[in-house]
C-alpha atoms as a PDB file:
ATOM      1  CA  UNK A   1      -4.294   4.081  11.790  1.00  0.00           C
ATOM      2  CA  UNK A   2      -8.000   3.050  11.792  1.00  0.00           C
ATOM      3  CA  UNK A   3      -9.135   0.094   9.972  1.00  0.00           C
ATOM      4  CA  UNK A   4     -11.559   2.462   7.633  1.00  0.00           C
ATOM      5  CA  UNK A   5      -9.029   3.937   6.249  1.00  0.00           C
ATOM      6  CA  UNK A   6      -7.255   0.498   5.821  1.00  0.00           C
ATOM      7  CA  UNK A   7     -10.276  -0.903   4.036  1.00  0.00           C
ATOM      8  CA  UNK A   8     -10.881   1.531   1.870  1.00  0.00           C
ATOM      9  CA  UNK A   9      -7.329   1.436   0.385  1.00  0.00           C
ATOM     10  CA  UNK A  10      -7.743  -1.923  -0.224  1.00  0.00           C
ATOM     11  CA  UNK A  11     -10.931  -1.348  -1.573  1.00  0.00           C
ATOM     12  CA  UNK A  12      -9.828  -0.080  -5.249  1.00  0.00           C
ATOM     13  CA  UNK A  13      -8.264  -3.184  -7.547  1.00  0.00           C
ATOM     14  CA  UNK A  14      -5.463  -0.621  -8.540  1.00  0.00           C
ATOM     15  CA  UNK A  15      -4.302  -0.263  -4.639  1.00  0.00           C
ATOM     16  CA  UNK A  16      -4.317  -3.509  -4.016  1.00  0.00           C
ATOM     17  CA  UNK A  17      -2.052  -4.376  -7.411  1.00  0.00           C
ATOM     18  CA  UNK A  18      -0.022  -1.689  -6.621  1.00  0.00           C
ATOM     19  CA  UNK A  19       0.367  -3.694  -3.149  1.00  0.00           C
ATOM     20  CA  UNK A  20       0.954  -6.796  -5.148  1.00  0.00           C
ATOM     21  CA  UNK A  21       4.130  -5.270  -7.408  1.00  0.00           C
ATOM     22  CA  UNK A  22       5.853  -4.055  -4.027  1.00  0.00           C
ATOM     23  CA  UNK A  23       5.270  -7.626  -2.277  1.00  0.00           C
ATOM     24  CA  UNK A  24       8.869  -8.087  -4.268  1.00  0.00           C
ATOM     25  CA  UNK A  25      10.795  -5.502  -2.564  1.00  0.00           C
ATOM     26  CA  UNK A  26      10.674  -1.495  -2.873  1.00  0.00           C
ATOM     27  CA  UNK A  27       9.787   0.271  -5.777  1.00  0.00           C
ATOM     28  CA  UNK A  28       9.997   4.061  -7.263  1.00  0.00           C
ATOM     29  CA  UNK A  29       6.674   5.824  -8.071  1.00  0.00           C
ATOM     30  CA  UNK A  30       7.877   5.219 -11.969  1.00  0.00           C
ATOM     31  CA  UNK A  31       8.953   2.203 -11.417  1.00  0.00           C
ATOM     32  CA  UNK A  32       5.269   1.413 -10.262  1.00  0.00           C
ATOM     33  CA  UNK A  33       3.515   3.501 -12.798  1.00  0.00           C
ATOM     34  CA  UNK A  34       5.342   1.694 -15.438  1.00  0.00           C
ATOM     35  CA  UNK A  35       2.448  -0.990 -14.888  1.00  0.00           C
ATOM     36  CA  UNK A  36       0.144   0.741 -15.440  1.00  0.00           C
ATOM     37  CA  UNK A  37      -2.168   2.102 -18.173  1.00  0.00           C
ATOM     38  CA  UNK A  38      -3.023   5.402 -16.540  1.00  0.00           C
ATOM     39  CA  UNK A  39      -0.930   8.941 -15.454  1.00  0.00           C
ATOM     40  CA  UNK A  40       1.847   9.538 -13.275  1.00  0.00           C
ATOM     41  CA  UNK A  41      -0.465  11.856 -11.375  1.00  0.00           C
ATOM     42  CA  UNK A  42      -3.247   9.189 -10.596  1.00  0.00           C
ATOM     43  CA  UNK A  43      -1.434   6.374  -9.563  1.00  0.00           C
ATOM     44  CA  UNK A  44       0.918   9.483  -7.084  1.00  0.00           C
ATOM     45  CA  UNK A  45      -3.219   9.705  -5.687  1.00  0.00           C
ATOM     46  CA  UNK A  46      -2.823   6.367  -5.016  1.00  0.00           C
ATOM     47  CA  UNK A  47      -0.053   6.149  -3.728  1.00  0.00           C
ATOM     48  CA  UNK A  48      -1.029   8.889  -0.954  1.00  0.00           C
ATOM     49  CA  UNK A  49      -4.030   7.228  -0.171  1.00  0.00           C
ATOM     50  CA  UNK A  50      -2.060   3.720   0.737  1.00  0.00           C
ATOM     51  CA  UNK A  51       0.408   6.064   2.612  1.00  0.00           C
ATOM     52  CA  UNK A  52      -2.196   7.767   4.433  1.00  0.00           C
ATOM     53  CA  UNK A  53      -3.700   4.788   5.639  1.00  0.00           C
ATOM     54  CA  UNK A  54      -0.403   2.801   6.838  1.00  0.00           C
ATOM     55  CA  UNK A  55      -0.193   0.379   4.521  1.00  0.00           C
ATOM     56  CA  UNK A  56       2.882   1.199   2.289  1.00  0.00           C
ATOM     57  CA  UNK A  57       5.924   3.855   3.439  1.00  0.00           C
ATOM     58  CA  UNK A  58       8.218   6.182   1.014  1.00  0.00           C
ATOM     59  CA  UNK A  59      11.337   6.999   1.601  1.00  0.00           C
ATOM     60  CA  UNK A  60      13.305   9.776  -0.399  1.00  0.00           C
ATOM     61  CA  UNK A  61      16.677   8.489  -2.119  1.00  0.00           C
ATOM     62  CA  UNK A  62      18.303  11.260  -4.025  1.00  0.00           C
ATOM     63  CA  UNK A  63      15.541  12.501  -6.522  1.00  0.00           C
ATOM     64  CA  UNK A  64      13.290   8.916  -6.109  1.00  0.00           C
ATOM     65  CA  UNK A  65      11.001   8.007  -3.467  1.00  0.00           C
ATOM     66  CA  UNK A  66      10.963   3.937  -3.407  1.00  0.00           C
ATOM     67  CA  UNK A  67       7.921   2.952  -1.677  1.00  0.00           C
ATOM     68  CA  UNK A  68       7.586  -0.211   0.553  1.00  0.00           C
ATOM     69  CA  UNK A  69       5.115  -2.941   2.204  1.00  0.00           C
ATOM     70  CA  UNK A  70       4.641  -1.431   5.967  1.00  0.00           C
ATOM     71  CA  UNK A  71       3.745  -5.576   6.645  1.00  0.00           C
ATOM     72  CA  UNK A  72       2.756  -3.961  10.554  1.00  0.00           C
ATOM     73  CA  UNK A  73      -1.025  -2.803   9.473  1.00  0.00           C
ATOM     74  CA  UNK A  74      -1.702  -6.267   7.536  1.00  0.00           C
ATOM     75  CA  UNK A  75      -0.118  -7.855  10.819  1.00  0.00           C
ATOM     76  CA  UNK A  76      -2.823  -5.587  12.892  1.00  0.00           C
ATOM     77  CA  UNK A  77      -6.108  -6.768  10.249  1.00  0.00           C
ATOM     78  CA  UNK A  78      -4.944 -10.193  10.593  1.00  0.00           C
ATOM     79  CA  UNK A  79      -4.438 -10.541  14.061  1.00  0.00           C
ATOM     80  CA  UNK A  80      -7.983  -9.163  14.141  1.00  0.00           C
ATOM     81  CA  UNK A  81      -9.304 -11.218  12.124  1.00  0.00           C
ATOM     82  CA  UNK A  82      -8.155 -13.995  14.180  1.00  0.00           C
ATOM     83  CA  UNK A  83      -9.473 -13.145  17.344  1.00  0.00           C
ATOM     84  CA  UNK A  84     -13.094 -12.593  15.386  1.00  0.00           C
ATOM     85  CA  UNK A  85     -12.339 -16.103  14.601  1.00  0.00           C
ATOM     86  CA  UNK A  86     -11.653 -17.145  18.111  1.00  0.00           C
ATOM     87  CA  UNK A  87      -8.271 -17.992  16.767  1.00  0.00           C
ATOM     88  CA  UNK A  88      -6.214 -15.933  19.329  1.00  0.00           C
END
């Protein structure tokens, strides 16, 4: 995981609200497009693009994948943050 790739996910509004919704516990990809105004297909992009980077993880149940916080990388950016600080 490189903090790019971290940053850019959080870059779009639509990552970072899809972040928001699973703060609350896990959440099926149609469970999470149900919030949205836009196709299945799109917010599945999105949905890579968090998983590629770290920041959320799926896990198959039966036919569903329920996605999840991975709170680890946001651990990593803070702790990062703090030490930038001086905060360590």
């Amino acid at each position: 995981m490189a903090f790019g790739d971290t940053f850019k996910a959080l870059s779009d509004p639509t990552r970072r609200e899809i972040l928001n919704l699973l703060k609350d516990g896990p959440l099926s990809a149609g469970e999470i497009v149900s919030h949205f105004p836009m196709t299945g297909a799109t917010i599945s992009h999105h949905l890579s693009i968090l998983q590629q980077a770290g920041i959320i993880d799926g896990e198959k149940k039966g036919k569903y994948i329920y996605y999840t916080l991975n709170t680890t990388v946001m651990d990593d950016i803070l702790r990062w943050i703090l030490e930038l600080k001086g905060e360590n």
